[in-house]
PDB file of N, CA and C in Angstrom:
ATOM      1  N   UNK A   1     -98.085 176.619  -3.244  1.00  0.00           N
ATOM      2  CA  UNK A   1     -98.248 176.188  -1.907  1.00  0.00           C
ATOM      3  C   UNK A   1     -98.734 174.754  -1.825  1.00  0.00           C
ATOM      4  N   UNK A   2     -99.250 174.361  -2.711  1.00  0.00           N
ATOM      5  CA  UNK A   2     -99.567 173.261  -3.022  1.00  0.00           C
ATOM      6  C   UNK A   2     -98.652 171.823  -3.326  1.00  0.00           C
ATOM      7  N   UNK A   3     -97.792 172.416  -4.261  1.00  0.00           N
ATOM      8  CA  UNK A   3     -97.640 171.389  -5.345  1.00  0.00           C
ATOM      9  C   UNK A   3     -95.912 172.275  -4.653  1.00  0.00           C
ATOM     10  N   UNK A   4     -94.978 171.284  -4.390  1.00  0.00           N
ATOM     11  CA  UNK A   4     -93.697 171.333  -3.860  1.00  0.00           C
ATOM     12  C   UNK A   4     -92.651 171.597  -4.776  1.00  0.00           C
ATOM     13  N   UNK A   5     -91.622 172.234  -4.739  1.00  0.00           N
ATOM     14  CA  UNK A   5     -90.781 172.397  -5.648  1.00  0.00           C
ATOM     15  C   UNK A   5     -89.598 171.085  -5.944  1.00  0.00           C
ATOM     16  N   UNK A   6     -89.327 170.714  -7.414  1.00  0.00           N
ATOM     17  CA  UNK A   6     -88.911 169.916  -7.042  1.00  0.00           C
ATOM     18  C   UNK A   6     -87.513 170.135  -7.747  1.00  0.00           C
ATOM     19  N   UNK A   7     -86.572 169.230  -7.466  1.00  0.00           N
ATOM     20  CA  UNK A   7     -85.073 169.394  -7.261  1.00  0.00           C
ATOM     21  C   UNK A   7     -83.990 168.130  -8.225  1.00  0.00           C
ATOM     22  N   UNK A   8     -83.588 168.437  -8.455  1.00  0.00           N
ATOM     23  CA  UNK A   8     -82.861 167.470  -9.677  1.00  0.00           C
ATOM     24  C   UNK A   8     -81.939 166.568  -8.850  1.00  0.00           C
ATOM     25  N   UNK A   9     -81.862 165.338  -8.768  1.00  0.00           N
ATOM     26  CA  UNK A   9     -81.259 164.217  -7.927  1.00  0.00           C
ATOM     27  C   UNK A   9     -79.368 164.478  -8.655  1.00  0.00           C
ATOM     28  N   UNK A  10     -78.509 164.313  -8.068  1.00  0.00           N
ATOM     29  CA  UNK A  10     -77.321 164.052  -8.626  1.00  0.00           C
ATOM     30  C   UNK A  10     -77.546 162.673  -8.732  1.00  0.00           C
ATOM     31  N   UNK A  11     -76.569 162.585 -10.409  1.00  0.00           N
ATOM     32  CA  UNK A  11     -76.571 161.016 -10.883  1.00  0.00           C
ATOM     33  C   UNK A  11     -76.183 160.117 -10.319  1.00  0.00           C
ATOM     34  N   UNK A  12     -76.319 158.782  -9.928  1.00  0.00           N
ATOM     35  CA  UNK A  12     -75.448 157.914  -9.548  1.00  0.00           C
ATOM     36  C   UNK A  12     -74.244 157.765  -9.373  1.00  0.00           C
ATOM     37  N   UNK A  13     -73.593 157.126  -8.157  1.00  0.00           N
ATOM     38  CA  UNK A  13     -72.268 156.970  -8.605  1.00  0.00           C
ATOM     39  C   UNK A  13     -71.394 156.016  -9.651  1.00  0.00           C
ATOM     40  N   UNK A  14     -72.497 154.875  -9.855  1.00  0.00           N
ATOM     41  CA  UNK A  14     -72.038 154.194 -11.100  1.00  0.00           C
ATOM     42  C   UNK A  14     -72.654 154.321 -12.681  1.00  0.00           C
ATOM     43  N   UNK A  15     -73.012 155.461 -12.646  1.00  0.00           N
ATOM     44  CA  UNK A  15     -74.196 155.577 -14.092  1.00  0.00           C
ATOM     45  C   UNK A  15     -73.226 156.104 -14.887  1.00  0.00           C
ATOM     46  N   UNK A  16     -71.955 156.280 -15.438  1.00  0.00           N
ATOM     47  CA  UNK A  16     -70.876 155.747 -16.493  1.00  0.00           C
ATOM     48  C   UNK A  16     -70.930 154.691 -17.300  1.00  0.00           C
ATOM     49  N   UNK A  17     -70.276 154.065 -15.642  1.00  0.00           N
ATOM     50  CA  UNK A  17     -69.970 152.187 -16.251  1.00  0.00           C
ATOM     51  C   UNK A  17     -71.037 151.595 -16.400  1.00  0.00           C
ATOM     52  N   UNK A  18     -72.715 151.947 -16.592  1.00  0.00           N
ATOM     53  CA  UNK A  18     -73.758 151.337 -16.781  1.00  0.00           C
ATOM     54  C   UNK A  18     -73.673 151.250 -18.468  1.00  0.00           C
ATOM     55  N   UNK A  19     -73.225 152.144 -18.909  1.00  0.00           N
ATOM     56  CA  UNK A  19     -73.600 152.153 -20.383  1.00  0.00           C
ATOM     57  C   UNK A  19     -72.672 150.986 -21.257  1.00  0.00           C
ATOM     58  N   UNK A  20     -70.993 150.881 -20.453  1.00  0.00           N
ATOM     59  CA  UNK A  20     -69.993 149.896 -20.870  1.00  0.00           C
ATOM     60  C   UNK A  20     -70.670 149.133 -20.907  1.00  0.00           C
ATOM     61  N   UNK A  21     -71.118 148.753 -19.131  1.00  0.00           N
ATOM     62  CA  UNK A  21     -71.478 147.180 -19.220  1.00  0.00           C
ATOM     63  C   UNK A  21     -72.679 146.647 -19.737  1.00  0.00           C
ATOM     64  N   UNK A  22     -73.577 147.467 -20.313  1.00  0.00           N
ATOM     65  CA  UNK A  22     -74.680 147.646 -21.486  1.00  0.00           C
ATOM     66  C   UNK A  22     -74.016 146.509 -22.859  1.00  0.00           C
ATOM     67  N   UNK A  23     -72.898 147.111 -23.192  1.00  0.00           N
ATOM     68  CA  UNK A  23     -72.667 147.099 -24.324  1.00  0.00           C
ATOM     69  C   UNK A  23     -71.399 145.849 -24.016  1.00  0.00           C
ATOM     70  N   UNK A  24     -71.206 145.201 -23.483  1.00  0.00           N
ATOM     71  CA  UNK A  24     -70.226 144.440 -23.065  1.00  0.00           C
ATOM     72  C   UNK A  24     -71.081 143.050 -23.701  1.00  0.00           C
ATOM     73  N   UNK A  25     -72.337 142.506 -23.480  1.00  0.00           N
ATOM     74  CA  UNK A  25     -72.683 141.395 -24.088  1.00  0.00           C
ATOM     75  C   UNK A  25     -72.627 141.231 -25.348  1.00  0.00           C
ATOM     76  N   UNK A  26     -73.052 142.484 -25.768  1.00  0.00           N
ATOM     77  CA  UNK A  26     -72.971 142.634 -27.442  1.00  0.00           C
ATOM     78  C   UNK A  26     -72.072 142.341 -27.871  1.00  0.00           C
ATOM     79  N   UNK A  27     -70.661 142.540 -27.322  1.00  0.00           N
ATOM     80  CA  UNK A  27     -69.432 142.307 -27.592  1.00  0.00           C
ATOM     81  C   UNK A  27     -68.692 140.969 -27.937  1.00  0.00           C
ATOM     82  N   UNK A  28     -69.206 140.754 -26.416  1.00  0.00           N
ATOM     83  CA  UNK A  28     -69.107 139.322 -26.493  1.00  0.00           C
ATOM     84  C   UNK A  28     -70.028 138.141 -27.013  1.00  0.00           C
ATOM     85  N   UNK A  29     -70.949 138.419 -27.351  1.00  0.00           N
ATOM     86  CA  UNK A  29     -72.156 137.657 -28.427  1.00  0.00           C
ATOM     87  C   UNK A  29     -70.971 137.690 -30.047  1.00  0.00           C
ATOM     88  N   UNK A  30     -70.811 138.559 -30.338  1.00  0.00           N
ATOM     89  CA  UNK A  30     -69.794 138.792 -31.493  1.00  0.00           C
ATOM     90  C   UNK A  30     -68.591 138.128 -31.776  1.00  0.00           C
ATOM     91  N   UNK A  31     -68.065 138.134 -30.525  1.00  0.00           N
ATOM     92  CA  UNK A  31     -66.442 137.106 -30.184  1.00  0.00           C
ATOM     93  C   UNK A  31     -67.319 135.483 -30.483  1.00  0.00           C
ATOM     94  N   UNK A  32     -68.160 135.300 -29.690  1.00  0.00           N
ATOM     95  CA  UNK A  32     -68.509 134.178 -29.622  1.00  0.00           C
ATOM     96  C   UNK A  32     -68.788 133.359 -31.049  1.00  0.00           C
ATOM     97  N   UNK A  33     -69.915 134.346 -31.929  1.00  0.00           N
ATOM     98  CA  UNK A  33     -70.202 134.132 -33.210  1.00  0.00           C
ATOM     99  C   UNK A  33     -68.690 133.706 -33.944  1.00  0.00           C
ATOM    100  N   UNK A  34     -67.650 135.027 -33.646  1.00  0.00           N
ATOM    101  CA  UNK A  34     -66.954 134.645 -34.863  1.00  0.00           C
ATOM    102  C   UNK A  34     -66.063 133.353 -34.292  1.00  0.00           C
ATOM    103  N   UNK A  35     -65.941 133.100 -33.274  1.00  0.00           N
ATOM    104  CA  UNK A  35     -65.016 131.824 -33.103  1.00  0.00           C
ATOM    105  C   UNK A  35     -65.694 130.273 -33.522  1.00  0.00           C
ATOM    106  N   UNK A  36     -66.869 130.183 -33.163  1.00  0.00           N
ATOM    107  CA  UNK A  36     -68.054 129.208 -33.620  1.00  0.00           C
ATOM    108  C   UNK A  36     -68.042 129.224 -35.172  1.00  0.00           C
ATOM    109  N   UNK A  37     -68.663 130.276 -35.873  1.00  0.00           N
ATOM    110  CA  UNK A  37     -69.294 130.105 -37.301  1.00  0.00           C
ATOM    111  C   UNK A  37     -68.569 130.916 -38.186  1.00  0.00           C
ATOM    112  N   UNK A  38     -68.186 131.904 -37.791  1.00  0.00           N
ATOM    113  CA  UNK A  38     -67.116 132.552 -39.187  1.00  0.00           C
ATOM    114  C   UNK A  38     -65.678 132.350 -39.851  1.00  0.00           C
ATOM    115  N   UNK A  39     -64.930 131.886 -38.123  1.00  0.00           N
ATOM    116  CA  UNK A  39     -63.702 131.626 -38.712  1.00  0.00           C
ATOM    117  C   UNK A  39     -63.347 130.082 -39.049  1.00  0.00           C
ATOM    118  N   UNK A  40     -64.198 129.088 -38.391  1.00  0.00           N
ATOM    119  CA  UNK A  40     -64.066 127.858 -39.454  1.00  0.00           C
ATOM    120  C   UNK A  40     -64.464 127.865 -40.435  1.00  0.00           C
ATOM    121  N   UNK A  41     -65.514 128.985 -40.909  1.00  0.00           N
ATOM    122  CA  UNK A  41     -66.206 128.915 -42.501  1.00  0.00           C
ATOM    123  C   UNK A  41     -64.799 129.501 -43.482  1.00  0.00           C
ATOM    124  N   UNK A  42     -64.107 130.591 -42.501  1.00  0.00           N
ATOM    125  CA  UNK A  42     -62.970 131.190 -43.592  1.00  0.00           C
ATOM    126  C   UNK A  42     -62.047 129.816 -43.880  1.00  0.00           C
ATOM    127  N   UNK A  43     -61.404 129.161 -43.033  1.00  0.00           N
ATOM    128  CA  UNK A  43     -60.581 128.060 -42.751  1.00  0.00           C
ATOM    129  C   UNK A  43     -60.923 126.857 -43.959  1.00  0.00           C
ATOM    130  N   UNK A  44     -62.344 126.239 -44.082  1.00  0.00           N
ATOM    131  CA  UNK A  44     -62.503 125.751 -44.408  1.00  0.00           C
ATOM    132  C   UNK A  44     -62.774 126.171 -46.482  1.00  0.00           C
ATOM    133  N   UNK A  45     -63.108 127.420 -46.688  1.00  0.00           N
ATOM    134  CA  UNK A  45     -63.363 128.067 -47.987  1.00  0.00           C
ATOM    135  C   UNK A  45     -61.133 128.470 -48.237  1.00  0.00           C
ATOM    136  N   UNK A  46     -60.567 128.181 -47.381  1.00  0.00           N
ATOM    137  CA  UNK A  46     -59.041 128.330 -47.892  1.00  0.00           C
ATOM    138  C   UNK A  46     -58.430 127.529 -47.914  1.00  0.00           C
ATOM    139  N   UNK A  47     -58.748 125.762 -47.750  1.00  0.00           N
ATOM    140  CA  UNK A  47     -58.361 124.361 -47.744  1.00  0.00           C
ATOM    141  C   UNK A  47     -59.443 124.048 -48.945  1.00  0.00           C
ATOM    142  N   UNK A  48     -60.176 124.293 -49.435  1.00  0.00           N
ATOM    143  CA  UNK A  48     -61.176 124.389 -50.206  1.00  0.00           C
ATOM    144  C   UNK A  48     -60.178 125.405 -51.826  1.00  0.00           C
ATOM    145  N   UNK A  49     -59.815 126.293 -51.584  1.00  0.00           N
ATOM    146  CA  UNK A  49     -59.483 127.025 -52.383  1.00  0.00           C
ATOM    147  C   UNK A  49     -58.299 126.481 -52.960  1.00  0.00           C
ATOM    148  N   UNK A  50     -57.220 125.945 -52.089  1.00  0.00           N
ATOM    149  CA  UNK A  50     -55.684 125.317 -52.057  1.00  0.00           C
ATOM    150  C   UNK A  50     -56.216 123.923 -52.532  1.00  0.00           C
ATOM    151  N   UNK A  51     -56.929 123.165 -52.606  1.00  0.00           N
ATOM    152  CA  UNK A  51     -57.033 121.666 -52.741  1.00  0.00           C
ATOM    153  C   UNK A  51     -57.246 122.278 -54.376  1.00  0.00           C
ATOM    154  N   UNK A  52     -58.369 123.287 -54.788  1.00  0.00           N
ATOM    155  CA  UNK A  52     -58.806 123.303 -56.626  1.00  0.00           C
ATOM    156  C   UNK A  52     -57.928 124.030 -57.441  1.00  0.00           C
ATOM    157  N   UNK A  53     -56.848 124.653 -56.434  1.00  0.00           N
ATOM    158  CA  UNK A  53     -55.746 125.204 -57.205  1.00  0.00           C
ATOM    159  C   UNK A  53     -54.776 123.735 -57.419  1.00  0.00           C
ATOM    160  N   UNK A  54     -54.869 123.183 -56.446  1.00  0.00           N
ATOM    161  CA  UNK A  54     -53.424 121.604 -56.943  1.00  0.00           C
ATOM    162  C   UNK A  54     -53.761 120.919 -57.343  1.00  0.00           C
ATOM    163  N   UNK A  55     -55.193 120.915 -58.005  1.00  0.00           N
ATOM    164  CA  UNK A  55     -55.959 119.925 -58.796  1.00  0.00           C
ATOM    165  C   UNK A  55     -54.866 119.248 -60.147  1.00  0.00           C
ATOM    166  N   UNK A  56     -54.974 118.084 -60.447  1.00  0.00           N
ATOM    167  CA  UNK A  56     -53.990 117.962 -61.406  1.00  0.00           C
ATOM    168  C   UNK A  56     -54.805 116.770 -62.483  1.00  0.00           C
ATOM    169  N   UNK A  57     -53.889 116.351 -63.084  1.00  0.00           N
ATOM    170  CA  UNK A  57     -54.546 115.643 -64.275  1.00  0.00           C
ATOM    171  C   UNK A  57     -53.788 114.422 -63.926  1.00  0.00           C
ATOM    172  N   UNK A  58     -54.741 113.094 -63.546  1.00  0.00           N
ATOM    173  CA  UNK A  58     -54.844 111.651 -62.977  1.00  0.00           C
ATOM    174  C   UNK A  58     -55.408 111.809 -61.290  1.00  0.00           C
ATOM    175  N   UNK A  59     -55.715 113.233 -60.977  1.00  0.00           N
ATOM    176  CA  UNK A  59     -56.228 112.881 -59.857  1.00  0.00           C
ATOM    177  C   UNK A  59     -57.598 112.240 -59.802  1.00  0.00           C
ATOM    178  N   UNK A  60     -57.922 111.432 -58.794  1.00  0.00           N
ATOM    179  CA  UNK A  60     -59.486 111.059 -58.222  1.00  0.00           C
ATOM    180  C   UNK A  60     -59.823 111.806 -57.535  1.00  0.00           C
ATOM    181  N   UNK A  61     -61.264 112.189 -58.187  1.00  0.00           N
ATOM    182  CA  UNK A  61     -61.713 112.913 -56.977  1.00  0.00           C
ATOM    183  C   UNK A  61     -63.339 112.518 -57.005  1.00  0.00           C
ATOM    184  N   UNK A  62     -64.168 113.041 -56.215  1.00  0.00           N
ATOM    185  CA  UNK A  62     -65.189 113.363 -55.889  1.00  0.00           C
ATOM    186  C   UNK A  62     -66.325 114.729 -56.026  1.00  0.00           C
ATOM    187  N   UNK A  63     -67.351 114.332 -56.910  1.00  0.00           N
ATOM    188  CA  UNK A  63     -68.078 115.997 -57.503  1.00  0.00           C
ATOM    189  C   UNK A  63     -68.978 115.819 -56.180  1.00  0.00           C
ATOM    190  N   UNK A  64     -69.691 117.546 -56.109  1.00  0.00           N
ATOM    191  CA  UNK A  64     -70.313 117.871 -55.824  1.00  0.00           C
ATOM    192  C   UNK A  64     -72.253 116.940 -55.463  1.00  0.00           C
ATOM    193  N   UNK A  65     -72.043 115.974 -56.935  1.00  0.00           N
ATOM    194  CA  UNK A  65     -73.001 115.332 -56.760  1.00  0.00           C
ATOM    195  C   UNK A  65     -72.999 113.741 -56.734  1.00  0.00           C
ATOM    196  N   UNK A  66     -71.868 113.618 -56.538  1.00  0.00           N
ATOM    197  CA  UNK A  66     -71.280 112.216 -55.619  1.00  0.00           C
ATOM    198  C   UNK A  66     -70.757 111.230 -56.675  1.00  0.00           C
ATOM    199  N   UNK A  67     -70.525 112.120 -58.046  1.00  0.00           N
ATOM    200  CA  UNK A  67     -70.336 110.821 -59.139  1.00  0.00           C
ATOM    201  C   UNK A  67     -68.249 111.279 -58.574  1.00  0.00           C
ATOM    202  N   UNK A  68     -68.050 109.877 -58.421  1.00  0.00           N
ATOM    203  CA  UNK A  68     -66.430 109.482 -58.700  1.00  0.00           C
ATOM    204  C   UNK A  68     -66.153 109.245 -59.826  1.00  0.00           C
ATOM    205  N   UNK A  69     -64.695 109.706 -60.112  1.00  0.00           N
ATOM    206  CA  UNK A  69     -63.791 109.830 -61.667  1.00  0.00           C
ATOM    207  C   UNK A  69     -62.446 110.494 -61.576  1.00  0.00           C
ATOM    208  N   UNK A  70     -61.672 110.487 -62.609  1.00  0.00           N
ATOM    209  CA  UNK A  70     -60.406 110.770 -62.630  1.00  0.00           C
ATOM    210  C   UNK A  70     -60.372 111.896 -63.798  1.00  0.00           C
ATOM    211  N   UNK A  71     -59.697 112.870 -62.731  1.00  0.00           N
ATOM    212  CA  UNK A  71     -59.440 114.012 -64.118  1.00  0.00           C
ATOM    213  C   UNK A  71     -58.183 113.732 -65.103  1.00  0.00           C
ATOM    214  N   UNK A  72     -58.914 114.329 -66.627  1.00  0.00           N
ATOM    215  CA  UNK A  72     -58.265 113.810 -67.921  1.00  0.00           C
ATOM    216  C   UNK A  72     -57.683 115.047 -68.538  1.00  0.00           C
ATOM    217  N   UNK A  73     -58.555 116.650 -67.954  1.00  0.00           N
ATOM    218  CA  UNK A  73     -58.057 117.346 -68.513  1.00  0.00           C
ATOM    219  C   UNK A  73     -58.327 118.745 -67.394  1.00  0.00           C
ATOM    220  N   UNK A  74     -57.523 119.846 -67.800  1.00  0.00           N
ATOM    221  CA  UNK A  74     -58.065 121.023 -66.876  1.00  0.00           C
ATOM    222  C   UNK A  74     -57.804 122.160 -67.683  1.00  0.00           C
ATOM    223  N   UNK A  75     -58.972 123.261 -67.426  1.00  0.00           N
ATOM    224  CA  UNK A  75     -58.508 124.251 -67.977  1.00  0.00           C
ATOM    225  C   UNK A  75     -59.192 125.125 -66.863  1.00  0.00           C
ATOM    226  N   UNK A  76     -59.479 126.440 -67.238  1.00  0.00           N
ATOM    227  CA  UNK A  76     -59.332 127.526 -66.388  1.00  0.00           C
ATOM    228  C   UNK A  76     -60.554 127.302 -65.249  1.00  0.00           C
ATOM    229  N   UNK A  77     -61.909 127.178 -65.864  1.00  0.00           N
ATOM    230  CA  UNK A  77     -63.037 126.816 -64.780  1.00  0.00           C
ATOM    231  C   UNK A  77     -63.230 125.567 -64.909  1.00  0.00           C
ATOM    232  N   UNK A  78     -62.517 124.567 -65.714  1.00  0.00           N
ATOM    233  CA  UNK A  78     -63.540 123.765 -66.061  1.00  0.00           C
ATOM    234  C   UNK A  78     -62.895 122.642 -65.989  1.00  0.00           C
ATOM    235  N   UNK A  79     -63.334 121.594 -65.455  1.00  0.00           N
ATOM    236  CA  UNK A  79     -62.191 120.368 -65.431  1.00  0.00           C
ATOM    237  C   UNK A  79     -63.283 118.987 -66.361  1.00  0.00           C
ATOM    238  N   UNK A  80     -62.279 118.028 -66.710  1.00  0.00           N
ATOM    239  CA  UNK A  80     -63.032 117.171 -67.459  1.00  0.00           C
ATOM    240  C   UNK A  80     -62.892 115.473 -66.445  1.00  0.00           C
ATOM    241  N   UNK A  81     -63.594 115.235 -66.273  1.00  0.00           N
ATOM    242  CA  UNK A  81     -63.629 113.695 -65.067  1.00  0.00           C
ATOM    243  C   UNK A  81     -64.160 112.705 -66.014  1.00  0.00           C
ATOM    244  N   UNK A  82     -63.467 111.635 -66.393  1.00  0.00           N
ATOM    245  CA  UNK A  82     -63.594 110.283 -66.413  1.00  0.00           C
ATOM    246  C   UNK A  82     -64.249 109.282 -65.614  1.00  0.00           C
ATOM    247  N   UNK A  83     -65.609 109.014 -65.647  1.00  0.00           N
ATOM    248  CA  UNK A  83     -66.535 108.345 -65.047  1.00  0.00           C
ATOM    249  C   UNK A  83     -66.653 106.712 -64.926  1.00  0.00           C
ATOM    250  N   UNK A  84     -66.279 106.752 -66.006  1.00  0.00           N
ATOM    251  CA  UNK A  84     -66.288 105.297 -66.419  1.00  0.00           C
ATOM    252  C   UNK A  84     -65.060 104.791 -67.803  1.00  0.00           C
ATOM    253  N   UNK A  85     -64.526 103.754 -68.420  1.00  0.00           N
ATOM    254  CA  UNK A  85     -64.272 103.958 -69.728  1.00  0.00           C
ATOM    255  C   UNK A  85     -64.485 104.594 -70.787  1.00  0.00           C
ATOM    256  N   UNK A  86     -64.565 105.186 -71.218  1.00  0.00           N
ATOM    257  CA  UNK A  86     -64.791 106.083 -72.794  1.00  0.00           C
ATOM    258  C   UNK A  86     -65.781 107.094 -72.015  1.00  0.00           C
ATOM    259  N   UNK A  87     -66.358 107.495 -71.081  1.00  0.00           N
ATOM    260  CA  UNK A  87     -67.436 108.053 -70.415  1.00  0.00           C
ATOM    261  C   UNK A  87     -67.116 109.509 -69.873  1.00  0.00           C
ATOM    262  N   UNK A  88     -66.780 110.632 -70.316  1.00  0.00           N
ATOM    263  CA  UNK A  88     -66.146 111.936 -69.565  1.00  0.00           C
ATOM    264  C   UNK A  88     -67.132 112.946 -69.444  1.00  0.00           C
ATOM    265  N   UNK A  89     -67.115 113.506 -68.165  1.00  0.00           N
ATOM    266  CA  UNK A  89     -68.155 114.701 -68.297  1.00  0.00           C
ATOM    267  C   UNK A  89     -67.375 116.015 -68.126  1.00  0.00           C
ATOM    268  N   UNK A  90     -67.791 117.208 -68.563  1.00  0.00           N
ATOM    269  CA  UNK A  90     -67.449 118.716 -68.327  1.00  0.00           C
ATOM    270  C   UNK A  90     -67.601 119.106 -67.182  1.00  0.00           C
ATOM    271  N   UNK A  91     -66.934 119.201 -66.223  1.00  0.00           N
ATOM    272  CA  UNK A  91     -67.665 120.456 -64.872  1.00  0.00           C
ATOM    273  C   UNK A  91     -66.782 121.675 -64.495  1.00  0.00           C
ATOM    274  N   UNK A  92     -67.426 122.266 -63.730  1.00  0.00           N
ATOM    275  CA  UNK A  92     -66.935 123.236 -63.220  1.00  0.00           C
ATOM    276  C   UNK A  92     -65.665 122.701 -62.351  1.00  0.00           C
ATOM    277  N   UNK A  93     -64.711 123.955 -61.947  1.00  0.00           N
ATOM    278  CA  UNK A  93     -63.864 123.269 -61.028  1.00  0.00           C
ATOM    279  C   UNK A  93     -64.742 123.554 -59.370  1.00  0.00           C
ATOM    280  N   UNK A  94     -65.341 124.334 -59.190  1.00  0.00           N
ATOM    281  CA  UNK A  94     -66.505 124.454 -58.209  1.00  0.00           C
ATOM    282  C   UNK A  94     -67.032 123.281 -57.485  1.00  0.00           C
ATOM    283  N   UNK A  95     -67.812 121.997 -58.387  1.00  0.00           N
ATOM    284  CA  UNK A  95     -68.062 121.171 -58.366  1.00  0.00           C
ATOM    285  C   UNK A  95     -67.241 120.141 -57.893  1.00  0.00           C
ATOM    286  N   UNK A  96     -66.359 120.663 -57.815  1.00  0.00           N
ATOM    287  CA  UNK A  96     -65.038 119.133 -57.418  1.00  0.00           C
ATOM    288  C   UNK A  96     -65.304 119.350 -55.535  1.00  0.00           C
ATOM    289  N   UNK A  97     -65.553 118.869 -54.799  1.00  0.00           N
ATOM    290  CA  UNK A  97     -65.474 118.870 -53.857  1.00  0.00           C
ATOM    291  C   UNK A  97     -64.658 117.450 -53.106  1.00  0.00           C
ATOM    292  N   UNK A  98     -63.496 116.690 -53.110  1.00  0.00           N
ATOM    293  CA  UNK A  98     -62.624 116.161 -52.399  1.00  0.00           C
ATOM    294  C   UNK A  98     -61.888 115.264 -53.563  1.00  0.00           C
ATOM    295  N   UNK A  99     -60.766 115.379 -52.998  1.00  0.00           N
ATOM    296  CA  UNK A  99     -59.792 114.428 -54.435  1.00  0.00           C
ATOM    297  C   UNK A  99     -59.763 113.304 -53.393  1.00  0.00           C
ATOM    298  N   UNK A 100     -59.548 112.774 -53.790  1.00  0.00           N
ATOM    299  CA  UNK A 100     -59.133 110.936 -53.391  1.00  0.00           C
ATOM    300  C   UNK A 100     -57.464 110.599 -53.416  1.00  0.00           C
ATOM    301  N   UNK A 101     -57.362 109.717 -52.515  1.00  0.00           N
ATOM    302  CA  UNK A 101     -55.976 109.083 -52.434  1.00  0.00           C
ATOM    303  C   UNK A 101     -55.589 108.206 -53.689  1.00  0.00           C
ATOM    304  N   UNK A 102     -54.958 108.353 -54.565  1.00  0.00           N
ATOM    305  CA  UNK A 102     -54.565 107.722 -55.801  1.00  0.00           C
ATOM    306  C   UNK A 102     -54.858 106.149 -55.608  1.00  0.00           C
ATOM    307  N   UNK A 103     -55.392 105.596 -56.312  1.00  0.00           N
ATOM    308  CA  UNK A 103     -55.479 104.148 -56.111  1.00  0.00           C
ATOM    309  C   UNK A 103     -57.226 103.972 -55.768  1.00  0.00           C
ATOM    310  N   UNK A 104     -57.918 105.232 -55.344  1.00  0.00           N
ATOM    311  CA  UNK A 104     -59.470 104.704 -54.462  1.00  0.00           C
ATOM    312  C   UNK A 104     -59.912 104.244 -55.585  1.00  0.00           C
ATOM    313  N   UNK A 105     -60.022 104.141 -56.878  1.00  0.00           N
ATOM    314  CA  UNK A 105     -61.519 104.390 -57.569  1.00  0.00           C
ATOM    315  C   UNK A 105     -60.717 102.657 -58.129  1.00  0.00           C
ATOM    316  N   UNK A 106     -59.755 102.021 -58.322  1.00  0.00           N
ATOM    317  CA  UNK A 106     -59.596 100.860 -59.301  1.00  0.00           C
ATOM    318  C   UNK A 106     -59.691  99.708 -58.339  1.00  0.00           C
ATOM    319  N   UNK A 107     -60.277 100.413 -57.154  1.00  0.00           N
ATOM    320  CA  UNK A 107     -60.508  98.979 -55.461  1.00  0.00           C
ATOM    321  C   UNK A 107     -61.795  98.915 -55.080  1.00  0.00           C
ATOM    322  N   UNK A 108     -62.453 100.083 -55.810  1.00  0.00           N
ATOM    323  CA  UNK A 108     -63.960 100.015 -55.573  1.00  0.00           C
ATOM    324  C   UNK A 108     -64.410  99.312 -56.663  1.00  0.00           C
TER     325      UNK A 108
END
């Protein structure tokens, strides 16, 4: 007599599409990410991949740690760069990060 009986509300008429549009930013936070930061990272690691496969022997290129030289030799990981006259170092092919237009290194 006190205390009233109480009665269960019918749900909303839009409490469905609450949960979509819940989940709709998430979605699009995701699209956003991968157009920004993932798919130029793929793009750029497969122009990256194609440049150390056509690597060749007299190219110039550019290492990783900024020394310029001309490759003398190549084998499976490992390429050999000409630094200077009589001067060659071992590296990885990893390390090669940009070949040069034939001609850069005998104008510098």
């Amino acid at each position: 007599m006190w205390i009233s009986n109480a009665f269960a509300q019918a749900p909303a008429a839009g409490a469905d599409s609450d949960g979509l549009m819940s989940f709709i930013p998430l979605v699009l936070m995701f699209a956003v990410l991968y157009f920004i930061m993932i798919r130029p990272q793929m793009k750029r690691q497969k122009e990256t991949k194609a440049m150390l496969e056509t690597l060749a022997v007299g190219d110039e290129v550019v290492t990783a740690g900024g020394i310029m030289g001309k490759v003398t030799a190549l084998k499976d990981a490992l390429v050999t760069v000409e630094i200077s006259a009589g001067t060659e170092v071992q590296l990885q092919k990893a390390a090669i990060t940009t070949v040069l237009p034939k001609g850069t290194l005998k104008s510098a």
